[in-house]
ModelCIF file with pLDDT and N, C-alpha, C, O atoms, coordinates in Angstrom:
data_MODEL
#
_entry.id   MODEL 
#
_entity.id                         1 
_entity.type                       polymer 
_entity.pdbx_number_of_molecules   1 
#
_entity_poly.entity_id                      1 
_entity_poly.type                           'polypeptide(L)' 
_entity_poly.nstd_linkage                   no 
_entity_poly.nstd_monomer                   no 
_entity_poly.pdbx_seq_one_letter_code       
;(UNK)(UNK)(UNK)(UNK)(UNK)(UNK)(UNK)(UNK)(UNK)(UNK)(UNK)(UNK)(UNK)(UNK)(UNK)(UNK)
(UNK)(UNK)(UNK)(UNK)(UNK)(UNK)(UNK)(UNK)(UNK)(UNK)(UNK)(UNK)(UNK)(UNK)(UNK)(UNK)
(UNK)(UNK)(UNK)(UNK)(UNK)(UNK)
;
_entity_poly.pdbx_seq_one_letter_code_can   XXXXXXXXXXXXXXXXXXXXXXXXXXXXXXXXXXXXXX 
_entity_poly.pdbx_strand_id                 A 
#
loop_
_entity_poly_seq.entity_id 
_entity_poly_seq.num 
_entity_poly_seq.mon_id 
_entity_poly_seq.hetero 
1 1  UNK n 
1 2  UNK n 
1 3  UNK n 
1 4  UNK n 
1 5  UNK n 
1 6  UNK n 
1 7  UNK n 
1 8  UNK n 
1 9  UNK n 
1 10 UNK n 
1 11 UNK n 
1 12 UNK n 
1 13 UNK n 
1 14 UNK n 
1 15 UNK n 
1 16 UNK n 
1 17 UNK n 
1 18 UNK n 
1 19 UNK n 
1 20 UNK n 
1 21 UNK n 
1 22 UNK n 
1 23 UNK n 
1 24 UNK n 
1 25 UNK n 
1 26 UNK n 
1 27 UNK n 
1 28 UNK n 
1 29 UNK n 
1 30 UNK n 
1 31 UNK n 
1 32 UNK n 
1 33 UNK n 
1 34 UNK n 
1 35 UNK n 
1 36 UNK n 
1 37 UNK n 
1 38 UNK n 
#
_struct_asym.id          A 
_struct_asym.entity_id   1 
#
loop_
_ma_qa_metric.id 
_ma_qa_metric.mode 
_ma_qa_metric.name 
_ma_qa_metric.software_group_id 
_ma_qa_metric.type 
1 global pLDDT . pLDDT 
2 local  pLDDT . pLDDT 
#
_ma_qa_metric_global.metric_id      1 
_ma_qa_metric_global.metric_value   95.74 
_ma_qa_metric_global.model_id       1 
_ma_qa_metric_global.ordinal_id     1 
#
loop_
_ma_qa_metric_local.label_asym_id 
_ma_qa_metric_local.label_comp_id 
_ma_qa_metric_local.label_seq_id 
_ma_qa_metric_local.metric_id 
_ma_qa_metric_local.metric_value 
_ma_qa_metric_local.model_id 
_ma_qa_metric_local.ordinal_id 
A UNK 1  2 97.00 1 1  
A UNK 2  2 97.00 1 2  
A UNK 3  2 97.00 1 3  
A UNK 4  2 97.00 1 4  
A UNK 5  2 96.00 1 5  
A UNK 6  2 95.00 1 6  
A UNK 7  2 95.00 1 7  
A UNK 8  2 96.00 1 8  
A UNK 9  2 95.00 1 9  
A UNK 10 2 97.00 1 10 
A UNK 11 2 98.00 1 11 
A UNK 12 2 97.00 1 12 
A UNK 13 2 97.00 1 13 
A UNK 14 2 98.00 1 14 
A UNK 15 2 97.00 1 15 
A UNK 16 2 97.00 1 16 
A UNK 17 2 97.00 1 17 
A UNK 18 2 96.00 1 18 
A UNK 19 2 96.00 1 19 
A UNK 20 2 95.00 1 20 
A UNK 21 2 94.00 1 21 
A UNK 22 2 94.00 1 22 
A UNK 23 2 96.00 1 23 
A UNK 24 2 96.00 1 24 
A UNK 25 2 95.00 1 25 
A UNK 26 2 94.00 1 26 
A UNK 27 2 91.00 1 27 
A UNK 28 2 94.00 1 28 
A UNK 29 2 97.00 1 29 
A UNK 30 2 97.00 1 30 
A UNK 31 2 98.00 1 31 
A UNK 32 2 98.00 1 32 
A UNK 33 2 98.00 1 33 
A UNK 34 2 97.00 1 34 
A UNK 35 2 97.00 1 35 
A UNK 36 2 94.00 1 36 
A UNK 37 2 89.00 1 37 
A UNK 38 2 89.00 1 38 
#
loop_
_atom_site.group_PDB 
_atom_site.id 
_atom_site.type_symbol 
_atom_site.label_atom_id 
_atom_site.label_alt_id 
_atom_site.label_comp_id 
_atom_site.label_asym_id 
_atom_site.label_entity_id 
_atom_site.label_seq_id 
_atom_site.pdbx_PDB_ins_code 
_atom_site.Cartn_x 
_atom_site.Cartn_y 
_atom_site.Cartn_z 
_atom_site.occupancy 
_atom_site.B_iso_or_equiv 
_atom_site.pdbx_formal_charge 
_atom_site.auth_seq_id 
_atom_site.auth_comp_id 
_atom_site.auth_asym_id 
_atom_site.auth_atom_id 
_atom_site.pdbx_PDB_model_num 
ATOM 1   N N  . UNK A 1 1  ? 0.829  -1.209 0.000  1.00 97.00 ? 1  UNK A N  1 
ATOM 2   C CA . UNK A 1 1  ? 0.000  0.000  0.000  1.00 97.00 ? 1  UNK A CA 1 
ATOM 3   C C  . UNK A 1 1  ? 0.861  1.255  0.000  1.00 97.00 ? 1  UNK A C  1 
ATOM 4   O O  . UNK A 1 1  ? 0.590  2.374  -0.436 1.00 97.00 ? 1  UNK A O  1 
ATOM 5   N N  . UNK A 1 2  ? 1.926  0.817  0.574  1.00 97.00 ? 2  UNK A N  1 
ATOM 6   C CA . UNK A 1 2  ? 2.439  2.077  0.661  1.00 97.00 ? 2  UNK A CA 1 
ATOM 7   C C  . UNK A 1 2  ? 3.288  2.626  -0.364 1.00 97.00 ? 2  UNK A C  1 
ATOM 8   O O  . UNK A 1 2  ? 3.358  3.845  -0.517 1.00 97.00 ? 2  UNK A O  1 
ATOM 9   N N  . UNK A 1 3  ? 3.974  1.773  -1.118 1.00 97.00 ? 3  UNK A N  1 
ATOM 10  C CA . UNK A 1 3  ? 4.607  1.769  -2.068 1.00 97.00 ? 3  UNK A CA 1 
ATOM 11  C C  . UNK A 1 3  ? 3.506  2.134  -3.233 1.00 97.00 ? 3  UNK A C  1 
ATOM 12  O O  . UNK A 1 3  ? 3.687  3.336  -3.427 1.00 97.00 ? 3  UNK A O  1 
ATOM 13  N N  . UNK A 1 4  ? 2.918  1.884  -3.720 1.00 97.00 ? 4  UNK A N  1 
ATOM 14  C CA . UNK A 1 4  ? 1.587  2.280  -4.380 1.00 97.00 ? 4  UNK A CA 1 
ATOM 15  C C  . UNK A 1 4  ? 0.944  3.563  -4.303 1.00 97.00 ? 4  UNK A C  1 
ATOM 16  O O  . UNK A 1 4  ? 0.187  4.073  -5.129 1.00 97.00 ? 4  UNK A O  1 
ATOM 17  N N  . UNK A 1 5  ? 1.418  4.104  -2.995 1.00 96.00 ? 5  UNK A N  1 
ATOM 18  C CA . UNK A 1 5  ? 1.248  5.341  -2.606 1.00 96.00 ? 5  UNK A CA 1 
ATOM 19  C C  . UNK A 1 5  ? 2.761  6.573  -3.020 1.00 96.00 ? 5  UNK A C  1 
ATOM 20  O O  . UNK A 1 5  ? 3.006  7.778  -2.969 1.00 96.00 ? 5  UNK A O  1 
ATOM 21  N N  . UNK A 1 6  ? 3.204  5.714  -3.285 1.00 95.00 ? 6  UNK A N  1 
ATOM 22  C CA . UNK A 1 6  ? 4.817  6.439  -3.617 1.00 95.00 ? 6  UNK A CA 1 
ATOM 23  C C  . UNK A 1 6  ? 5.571  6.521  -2.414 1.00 95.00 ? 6  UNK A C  1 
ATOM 24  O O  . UNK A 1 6  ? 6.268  7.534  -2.360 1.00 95.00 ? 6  UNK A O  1 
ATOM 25  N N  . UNK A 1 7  ? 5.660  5.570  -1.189 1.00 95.00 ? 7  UNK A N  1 
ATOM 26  C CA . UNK A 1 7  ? 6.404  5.595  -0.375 1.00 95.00 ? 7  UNK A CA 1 
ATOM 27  C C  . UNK A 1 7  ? 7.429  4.225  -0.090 1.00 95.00 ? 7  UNK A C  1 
ATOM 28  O O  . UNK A 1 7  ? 7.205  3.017  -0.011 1.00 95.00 ? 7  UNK A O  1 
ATOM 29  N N  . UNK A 1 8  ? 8.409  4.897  -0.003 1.00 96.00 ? 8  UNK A N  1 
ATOM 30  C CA . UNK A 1 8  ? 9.601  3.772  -0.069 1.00 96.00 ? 8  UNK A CA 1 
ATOM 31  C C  . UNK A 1 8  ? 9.954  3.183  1.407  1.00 96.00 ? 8  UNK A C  1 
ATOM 32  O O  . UNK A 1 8  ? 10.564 2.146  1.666  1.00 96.00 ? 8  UNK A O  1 
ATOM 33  N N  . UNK A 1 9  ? 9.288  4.326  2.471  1.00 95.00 ? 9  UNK A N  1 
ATOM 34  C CA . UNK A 1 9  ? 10.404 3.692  3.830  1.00 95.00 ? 9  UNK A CA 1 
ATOM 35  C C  . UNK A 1 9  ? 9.558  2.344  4.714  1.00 95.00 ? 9  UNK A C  1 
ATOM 36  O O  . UNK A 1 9  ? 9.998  1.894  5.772  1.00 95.00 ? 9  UNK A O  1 
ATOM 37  N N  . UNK A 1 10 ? 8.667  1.987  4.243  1.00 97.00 ? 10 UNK A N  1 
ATOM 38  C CA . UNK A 1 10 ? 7.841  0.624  4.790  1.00 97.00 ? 10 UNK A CA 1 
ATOM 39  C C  . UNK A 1 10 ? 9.250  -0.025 4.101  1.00 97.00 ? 10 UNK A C  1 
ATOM 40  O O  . UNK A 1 10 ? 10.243 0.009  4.827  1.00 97.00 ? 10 UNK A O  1 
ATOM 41  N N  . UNK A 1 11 ? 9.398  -0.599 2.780  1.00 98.00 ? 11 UNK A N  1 
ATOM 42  C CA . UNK A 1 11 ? 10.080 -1.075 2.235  1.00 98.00 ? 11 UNK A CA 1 
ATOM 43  C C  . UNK A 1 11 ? 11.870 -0.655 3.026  1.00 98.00 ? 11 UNK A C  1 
ATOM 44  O O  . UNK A 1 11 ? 12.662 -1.588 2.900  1.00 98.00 ? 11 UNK A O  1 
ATOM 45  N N  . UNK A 1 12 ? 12.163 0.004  3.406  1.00 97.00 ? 12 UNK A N  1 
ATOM 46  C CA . UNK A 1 12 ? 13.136 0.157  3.823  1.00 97.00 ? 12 UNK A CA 1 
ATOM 47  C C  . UNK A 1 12 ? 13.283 -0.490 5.217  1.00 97.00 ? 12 UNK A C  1 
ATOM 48  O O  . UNK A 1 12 ? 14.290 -1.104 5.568  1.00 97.00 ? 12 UNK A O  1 
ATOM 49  N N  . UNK A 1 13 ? 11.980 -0.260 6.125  1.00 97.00 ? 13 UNK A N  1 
ATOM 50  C CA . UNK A 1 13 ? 12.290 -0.991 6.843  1.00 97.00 ? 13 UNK A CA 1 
ATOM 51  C C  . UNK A 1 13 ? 12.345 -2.565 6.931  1.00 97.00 ? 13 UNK A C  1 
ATOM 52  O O  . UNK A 1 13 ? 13.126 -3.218 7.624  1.00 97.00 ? 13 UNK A O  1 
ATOM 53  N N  . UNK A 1 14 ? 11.393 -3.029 6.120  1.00 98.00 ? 14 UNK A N  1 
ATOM 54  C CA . UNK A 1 14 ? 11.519 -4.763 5.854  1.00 98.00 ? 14 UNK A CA 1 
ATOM 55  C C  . UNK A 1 14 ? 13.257 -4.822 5.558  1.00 98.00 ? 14 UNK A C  1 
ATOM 56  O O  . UNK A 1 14 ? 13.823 -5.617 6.308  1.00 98.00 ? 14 UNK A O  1 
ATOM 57  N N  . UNK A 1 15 ? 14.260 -4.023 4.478  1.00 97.00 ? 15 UNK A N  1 
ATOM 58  C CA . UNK A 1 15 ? 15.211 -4.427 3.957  1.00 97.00 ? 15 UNK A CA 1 
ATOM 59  C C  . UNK A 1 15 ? 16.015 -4.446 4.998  1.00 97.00 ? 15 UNK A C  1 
ATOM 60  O O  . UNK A 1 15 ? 16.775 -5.410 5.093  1.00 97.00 ? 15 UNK A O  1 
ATOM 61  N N  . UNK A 1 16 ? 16.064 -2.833 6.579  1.00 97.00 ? 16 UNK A N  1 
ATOM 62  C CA . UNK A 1 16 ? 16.819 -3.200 7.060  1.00 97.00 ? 16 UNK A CA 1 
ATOM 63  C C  . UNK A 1 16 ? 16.781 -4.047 8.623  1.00 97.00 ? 16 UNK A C  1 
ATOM 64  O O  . UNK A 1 16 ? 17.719 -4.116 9.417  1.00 97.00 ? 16 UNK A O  1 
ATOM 65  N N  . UNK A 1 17 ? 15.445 -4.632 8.774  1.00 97.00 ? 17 UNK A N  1 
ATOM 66  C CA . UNK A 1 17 ? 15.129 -5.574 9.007  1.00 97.00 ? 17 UNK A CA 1 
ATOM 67  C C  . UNK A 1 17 ? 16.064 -7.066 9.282  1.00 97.00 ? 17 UNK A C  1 
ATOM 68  O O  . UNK A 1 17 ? 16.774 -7.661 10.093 1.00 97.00 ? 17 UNK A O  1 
ATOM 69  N N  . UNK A 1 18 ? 15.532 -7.118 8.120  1.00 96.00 ? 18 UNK A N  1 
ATOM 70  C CA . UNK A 1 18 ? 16.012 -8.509 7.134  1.00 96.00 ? 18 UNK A CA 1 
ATOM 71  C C  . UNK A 1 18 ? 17.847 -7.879 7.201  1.00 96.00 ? 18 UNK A C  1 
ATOM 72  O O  . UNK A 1 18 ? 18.087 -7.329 8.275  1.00 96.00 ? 18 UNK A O  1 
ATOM 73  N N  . UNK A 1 19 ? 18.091 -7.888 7.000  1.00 96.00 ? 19 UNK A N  1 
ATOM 74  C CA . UNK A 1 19 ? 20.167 -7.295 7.294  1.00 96.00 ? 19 UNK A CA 1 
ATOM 75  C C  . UNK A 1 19 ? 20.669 -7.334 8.532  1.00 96.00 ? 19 UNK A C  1 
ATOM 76  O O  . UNK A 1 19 ? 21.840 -7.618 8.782  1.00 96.00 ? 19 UNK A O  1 
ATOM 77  N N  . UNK A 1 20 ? 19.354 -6.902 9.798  1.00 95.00 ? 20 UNK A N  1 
ATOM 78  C CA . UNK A 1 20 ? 20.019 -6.725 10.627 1.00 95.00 ? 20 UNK A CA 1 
ATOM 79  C C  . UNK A 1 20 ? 20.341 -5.008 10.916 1.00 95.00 ? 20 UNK A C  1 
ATOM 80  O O  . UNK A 1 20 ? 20.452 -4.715 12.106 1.00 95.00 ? 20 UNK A O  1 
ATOM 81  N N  . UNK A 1 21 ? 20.530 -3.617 9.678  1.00 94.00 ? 21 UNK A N  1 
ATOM 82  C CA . UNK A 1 21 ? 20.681 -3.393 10.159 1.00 94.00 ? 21 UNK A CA 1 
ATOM 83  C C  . UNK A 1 21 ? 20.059 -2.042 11.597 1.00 94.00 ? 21 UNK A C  1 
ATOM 84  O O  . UNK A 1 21 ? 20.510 -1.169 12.339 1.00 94.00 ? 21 UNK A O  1 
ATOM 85  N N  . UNK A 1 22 ? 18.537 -2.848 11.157 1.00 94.00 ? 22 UNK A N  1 
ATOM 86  C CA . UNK A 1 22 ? 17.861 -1.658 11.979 1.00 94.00 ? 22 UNK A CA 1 
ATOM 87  C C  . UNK A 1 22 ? 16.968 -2.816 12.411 1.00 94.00 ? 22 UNK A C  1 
ATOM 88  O O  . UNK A 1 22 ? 16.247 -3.469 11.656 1.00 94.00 ? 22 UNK A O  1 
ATOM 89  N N  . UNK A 1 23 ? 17.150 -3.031 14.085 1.00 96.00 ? 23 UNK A N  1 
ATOM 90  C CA . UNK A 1 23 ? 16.096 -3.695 14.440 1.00 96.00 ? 23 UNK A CA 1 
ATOM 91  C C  . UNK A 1 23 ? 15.661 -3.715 16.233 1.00 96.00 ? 23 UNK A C  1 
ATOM 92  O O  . UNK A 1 23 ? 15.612 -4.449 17.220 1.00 96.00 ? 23 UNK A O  1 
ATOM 93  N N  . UNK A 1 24 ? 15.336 -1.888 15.604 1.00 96.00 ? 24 UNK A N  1 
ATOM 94  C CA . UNK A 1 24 ? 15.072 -1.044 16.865 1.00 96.00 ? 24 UNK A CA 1 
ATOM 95  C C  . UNK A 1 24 ? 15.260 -1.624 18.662 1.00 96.00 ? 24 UNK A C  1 
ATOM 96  O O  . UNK A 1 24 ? 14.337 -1.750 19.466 1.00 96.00 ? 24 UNK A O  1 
ATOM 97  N N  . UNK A 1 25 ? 16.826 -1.913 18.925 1.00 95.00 ? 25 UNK A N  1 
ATOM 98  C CA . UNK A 1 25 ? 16.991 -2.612 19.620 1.00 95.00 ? 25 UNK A CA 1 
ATOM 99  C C  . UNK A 1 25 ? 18.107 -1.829 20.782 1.00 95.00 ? 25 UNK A C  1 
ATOM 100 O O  . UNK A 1 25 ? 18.682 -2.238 21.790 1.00 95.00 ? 25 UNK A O  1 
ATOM 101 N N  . UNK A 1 26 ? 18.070 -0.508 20.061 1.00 94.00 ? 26 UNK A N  1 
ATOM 102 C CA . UNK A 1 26 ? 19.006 0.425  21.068 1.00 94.00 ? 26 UNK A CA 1 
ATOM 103 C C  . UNK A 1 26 ? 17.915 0.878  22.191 1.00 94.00 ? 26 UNK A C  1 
ATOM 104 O O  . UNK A 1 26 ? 16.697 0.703  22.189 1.00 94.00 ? 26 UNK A O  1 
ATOM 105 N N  . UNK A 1 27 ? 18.674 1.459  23.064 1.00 91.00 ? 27 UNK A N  1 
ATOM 106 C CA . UNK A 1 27 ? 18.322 2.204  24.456 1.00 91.00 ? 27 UNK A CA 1 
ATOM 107 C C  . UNK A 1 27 ? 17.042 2.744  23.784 1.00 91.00 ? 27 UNK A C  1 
ATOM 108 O O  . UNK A 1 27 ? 17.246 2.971  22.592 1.00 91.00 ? 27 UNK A O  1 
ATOM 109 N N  . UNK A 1 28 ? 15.842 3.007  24.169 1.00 94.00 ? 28 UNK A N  1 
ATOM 110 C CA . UNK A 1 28 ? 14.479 3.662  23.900 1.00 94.00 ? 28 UNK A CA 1 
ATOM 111 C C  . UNK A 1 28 ? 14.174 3.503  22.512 1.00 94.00 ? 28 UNK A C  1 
ATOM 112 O O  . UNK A 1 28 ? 13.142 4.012  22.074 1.00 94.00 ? 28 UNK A O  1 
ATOM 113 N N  . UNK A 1 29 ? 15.013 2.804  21.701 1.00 97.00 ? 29 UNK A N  1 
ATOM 114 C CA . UNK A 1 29 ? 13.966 2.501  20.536 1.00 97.00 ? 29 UNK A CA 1 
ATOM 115 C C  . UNK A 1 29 ? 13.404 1.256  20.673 1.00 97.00 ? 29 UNK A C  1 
ATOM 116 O O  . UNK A 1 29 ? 13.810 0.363  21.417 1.00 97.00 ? 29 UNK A O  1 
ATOM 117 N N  . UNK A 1 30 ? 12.225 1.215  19.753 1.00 97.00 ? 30 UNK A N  1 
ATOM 118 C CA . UNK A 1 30 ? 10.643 0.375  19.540 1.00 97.00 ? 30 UNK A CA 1 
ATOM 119 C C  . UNK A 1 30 ? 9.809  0.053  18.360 1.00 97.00 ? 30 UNK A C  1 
ATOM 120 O O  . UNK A 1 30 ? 9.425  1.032  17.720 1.00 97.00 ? 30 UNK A O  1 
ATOM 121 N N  . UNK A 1 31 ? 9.459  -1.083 17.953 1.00 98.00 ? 31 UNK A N  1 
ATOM 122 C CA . UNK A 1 31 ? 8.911  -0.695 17.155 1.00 98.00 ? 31 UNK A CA 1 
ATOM 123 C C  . UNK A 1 31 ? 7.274  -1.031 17.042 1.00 98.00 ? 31 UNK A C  1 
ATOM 124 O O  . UNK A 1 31 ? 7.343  -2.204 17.408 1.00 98.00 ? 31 UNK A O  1 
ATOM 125 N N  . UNK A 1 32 ? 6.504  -0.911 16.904 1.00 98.00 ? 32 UNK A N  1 
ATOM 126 C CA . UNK A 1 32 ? 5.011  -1.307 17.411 1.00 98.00 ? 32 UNK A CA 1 
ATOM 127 C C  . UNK A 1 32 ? 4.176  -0.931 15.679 1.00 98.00 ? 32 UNK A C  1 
ATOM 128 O O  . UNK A 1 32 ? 4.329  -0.299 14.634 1.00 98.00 ? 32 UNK A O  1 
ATOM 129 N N  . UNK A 1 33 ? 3.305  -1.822 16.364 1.00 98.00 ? 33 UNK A N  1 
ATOM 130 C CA . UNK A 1 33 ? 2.087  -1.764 15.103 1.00 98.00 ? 33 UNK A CA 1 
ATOM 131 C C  . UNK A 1 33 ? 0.596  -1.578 15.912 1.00 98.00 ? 33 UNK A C  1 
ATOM 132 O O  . UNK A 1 33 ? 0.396  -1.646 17.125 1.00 98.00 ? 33 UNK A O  1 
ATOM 133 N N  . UNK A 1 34 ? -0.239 -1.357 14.975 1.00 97.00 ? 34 UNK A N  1 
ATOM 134 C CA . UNK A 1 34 ? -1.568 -1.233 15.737 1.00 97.00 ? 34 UNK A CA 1 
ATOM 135 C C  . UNK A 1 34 ? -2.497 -2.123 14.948 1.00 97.00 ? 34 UNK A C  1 
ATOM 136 O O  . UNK A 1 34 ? -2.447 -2.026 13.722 1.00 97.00 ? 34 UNK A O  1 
ATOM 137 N N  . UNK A 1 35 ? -3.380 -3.017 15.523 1.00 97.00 ? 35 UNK A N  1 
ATOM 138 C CA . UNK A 1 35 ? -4.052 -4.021 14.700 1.00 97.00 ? 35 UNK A CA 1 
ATOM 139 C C  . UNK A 1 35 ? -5.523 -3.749 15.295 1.00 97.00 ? 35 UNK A C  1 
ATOM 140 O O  . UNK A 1 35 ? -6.063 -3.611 16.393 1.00 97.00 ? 35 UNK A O  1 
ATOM 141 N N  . UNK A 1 36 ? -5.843 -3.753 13.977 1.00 94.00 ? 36 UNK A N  1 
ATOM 142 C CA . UNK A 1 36 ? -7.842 -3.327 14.341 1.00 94.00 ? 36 UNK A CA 1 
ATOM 143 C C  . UNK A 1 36 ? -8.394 -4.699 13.240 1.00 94.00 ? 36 UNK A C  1 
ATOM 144 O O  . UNK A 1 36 ? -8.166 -4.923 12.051 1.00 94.00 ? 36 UNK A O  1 
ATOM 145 N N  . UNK A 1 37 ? -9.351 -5.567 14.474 1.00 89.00 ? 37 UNK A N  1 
ATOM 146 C CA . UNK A 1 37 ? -9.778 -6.566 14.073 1.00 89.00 ? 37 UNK A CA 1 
ATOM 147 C C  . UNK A 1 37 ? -8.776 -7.773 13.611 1.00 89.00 ? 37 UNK A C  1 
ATOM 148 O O  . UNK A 1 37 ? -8.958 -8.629 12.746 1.00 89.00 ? 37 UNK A O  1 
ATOM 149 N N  . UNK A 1 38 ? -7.670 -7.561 14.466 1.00 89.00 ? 38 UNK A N  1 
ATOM 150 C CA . UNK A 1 38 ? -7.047 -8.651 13.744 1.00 89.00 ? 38 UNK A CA 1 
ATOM 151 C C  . UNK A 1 38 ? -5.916 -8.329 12.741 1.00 89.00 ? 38 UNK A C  1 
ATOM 152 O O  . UNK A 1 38 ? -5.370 -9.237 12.114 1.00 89.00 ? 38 UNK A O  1 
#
């Protein structure tokens, strides 16, 4: 969706994810989602 929308950083985060190298794991970072219905 988002990419479709012309946004790249969803996609950036899966890539740096997947690498390792962002996986919000320093002092006060987080990363959260919000789920409605599931």
């Amino acid at each position: 969706e988002a990419r479709q929308e012309g946004y790249r950083h969803i996609a950036r985060l899966i890539d740096e994810w997947s690498t390792g190298d962002n996986r919000f794991r320093r002092d006060g970072e987080r990363l959260l989602g919000a789920y409605a219905r599931e």
